[in-house]
PDB file of N, CA and C in Angstrom:
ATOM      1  N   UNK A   1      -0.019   2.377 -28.763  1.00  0.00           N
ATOM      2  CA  UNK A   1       0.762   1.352 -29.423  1.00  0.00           C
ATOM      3  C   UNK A   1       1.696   0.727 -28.377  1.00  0.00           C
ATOM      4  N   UNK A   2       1.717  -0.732 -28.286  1.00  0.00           N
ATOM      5  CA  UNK A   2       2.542  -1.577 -27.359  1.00  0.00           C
ATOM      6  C   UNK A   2       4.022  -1.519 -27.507  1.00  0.00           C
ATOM      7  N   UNK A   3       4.968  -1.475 -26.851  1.00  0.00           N
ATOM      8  CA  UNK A   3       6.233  -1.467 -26.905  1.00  0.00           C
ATOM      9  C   UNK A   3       6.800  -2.800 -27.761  1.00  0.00           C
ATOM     10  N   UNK A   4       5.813  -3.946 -26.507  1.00  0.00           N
ATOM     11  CA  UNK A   4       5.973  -5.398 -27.232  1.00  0.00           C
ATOM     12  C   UNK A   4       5.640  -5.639 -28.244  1.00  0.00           C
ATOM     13  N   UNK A   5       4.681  -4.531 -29.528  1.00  0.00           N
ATOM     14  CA  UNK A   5       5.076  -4.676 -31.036  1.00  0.00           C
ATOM     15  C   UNK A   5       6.256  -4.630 -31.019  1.00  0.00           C
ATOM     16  N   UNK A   6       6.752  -3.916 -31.153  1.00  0.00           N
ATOM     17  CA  UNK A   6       8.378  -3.374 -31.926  1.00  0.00           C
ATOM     18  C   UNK A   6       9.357  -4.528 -31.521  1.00  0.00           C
ATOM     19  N   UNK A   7       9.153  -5.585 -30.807  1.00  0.00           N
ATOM     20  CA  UNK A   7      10.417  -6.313 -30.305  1.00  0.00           C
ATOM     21  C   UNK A   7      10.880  -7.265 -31.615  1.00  0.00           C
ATOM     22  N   UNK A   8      10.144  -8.095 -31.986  1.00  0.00           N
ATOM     23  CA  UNK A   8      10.089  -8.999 -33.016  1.00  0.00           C
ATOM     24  C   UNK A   8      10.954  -8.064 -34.141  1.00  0.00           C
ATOM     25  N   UNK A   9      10.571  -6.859 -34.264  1.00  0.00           N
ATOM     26  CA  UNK A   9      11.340  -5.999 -35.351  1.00  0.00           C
ATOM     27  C   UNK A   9      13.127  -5.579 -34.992  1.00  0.00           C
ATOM     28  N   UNK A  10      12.945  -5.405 -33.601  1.00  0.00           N
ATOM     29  CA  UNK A  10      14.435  -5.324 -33.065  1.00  0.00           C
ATOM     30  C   UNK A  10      15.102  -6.522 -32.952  1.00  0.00           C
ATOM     31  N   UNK A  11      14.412  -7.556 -32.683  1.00  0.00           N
ATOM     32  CA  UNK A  11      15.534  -8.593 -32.587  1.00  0.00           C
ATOM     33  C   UNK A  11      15.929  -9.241 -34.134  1.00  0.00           C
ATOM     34  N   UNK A  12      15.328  -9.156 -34.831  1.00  0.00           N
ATOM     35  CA  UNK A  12      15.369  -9.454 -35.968  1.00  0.00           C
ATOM     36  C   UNK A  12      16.607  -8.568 -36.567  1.00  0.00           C
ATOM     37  N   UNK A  13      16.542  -7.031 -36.086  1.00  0.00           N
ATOM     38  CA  UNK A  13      17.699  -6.491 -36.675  1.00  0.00           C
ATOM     39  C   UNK A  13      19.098  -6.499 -35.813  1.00  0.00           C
ATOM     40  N   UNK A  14      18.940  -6.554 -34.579  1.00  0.00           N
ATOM     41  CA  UNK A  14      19.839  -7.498 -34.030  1.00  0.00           C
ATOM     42  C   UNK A  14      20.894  -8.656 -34.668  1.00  0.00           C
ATOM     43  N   UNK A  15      19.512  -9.618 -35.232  1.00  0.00           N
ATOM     44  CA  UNK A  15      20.420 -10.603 -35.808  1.00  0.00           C
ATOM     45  C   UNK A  15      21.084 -10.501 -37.242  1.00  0.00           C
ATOM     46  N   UNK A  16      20.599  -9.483 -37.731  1.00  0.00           N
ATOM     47  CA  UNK A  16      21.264  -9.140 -39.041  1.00  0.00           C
ATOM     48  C   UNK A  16      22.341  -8.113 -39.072  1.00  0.00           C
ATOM     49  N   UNK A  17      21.990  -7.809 -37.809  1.00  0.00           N
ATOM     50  CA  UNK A  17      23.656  -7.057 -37.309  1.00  0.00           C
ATOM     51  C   UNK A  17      24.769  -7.596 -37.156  1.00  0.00           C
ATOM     52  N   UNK A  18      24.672  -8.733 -36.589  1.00  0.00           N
ATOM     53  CA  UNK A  18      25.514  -9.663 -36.044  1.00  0.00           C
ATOM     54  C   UNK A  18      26.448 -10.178 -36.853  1.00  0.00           C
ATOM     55  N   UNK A  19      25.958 -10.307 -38.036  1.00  0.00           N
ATOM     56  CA  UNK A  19      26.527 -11.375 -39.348  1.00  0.00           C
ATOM     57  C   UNK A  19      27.526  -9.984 -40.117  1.00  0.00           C
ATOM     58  N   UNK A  20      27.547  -8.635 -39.607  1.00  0.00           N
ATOM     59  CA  UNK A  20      28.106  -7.639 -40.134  1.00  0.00           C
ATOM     60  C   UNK A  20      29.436  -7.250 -40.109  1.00  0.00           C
ATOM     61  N   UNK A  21      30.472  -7.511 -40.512  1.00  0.00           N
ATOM     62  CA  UNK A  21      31.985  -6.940 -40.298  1.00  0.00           C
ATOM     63  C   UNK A  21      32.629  -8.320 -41.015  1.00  0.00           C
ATOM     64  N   UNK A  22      33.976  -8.219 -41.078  1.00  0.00           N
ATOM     65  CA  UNK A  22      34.556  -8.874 -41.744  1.00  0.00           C
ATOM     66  C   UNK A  22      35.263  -9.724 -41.337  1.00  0.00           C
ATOM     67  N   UNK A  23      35.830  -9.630 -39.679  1.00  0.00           N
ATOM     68  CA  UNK A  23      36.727 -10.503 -39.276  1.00  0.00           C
ATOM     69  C   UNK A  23      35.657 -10.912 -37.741  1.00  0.00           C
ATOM     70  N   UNK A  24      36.268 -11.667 -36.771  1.00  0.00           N
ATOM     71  CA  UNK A  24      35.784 -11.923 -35.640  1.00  0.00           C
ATOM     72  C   UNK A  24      35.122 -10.622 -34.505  1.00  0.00           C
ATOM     73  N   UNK A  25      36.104  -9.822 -35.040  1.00  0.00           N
ATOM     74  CA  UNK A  25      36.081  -8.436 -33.632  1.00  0.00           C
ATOM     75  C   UNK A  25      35.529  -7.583 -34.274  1.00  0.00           C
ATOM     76  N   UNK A  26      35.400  -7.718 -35.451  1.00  0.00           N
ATOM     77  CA  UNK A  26      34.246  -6.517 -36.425  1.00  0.00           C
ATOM     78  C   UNK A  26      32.823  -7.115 -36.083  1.00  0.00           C
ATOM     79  N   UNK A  27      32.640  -8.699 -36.479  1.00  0.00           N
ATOM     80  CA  UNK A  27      31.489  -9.016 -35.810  1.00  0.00           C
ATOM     81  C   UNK A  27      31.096  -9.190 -34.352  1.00  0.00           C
ATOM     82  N   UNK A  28      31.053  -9.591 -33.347  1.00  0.00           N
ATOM     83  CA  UNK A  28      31.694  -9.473 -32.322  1.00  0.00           C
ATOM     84  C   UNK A  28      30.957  -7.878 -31.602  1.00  0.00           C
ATOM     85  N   UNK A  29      31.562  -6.975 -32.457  1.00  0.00           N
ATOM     86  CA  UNK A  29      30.977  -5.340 -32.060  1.00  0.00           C
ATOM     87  C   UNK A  29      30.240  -4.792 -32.537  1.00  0.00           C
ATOM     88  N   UNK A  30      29.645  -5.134 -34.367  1.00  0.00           N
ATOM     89  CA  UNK A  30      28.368  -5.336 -34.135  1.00  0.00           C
ATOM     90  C   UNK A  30      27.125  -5.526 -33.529  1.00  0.00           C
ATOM     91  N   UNK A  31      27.537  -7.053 -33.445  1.00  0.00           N
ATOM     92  CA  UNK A  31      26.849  -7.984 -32.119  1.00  0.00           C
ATOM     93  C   UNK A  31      26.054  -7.142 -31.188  1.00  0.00           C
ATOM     94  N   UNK A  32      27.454  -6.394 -30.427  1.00  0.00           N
ATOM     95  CA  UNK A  32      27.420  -6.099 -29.320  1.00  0.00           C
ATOM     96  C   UNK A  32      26.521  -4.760 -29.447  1.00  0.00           C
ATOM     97  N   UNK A  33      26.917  -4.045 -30.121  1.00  0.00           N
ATOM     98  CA  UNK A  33      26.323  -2.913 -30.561  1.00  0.00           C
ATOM     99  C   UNK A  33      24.573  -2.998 -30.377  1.00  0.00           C
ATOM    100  N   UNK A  34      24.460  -4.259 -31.461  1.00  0.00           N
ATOM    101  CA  UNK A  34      23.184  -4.478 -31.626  1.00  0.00           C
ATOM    102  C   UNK A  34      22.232  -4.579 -30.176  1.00  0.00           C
ATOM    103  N   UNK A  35      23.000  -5.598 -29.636  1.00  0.00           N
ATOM    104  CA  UNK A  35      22.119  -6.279 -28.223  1.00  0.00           C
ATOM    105  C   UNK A  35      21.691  -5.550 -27.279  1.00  0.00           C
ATOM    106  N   UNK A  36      23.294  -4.189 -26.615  1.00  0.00           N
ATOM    107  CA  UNK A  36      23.263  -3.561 -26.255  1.00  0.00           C
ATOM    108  C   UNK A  36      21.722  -2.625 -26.688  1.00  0.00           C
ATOM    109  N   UNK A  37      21.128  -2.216 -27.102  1.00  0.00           N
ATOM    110  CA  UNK A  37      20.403  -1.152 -27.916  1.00  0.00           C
ATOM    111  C   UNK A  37      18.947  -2.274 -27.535  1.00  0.00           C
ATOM    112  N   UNK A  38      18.787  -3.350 -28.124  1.00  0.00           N
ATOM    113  CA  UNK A  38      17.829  -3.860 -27.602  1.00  0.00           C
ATOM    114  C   UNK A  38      17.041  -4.583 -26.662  1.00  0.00           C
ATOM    115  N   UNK A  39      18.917  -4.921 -25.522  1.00  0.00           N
ATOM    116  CA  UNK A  39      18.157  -5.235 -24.245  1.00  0.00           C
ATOM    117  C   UNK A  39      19.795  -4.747 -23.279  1.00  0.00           C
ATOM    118  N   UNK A  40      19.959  -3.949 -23.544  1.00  0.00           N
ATOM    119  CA  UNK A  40      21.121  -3.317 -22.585  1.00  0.00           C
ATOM    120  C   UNK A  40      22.508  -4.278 -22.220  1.00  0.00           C
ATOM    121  N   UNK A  41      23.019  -3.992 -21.414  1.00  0.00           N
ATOM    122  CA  UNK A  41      24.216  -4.628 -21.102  1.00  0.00           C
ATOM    123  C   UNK A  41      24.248  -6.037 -20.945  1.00  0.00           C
ATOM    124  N   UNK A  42      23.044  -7.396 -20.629  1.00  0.00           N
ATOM    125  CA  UNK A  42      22.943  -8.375 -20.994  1.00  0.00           C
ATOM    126  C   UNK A  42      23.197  -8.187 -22.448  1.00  0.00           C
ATOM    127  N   UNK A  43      22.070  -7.842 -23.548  1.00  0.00           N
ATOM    128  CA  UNK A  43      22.320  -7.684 -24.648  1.00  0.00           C
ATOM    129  C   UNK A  43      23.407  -7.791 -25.746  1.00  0.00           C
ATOM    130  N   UNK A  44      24.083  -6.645 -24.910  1.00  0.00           N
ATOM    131  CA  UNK A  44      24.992  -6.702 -25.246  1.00  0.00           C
ATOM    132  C   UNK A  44      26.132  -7.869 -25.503  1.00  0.00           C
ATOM    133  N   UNK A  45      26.329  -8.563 -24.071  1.00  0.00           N
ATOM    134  CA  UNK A  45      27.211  -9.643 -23.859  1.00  0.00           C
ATOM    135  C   UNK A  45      26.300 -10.636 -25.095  1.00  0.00           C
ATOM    136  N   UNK A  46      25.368 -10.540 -25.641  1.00  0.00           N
ATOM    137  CA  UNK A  46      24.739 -11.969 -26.033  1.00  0.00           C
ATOM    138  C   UNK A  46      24.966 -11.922 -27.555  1.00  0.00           C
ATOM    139  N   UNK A  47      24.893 -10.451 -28.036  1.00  0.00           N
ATOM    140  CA  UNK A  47      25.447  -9.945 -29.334  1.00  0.00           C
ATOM    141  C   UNK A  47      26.553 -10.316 -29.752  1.00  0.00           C
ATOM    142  N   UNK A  48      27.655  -9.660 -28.357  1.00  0.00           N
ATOM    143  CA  UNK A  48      28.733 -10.220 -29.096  1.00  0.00           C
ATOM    144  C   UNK A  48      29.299 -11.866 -28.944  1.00  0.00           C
ATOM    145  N   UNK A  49      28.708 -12.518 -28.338  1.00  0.00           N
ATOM    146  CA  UNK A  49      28.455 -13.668 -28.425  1.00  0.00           C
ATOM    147  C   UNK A  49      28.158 -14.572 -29.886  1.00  0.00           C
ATOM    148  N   UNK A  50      27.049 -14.091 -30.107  1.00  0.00           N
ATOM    149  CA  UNK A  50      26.420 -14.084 -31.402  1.00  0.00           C
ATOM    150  C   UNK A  50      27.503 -13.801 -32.545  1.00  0.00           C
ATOM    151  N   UNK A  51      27.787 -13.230 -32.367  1.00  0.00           N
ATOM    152  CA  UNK A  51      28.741 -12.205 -33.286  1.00  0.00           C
ATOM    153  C   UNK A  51      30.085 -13.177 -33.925  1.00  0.00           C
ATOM    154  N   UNK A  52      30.530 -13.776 -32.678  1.00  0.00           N
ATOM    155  CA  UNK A  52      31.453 -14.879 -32.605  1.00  0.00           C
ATOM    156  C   UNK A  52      31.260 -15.727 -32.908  1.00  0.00           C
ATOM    157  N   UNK A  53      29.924 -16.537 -32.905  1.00  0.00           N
ATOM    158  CA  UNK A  53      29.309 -17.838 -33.514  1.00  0.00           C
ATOM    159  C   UNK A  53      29.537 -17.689 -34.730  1.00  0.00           C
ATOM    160  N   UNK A  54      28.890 -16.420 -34.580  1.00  0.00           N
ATOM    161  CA  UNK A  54      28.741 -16.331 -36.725  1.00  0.00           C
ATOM    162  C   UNK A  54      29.715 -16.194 -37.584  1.00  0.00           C
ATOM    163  N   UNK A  55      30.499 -15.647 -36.940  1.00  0.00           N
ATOM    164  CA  UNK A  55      32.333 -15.618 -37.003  1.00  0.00           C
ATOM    165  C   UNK A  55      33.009 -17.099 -37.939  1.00  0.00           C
ATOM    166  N   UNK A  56      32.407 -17.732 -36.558  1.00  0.00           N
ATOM    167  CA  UNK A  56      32.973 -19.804 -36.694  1.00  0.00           C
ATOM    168  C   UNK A  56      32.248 -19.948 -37.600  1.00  0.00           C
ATOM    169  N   UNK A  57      30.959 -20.194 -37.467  1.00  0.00           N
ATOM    170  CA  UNK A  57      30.446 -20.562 -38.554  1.00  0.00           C
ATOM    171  C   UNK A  57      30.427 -20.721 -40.075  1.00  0.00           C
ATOM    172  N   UNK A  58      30.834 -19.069 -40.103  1.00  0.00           N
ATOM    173  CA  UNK A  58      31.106 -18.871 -41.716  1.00  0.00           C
ATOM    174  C   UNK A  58      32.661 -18.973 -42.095  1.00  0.00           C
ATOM    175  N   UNK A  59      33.254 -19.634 -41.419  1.00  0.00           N
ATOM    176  CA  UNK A  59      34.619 -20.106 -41.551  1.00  0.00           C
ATOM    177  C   UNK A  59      34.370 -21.723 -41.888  1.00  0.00           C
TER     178      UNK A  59
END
């Protein structure tokens, strides 16, 4: 079984991580949490990135 199955399934939960916590820095570490786990310390930075968009957004 290919590794590159499983990605589509991780990033996907990635992004439903992201949208998780209640204020900016709850999402934010989520995010980060998430990215971290599916592509390491880039990841990470892109999570909590993410994290922050989604932040603004839903404001």
């Amino acid at each position: 079984m290919s590794a590159l199955r499983w990605v589509p399934l991780w990033v996907a939960a990635a992004l439903t991580l992201t949208a998780c916590g209640h204020n900016m820095e709850q999402r934010a570490a989520t995010g980060a949490i998430a990215g971290a786990v599916v592509a390491g310390p880039v990841g990470a930075a892109v999570g909590a990135g993410a994290g922050a968009v989604v932040d603004k957004v839903s404001k």
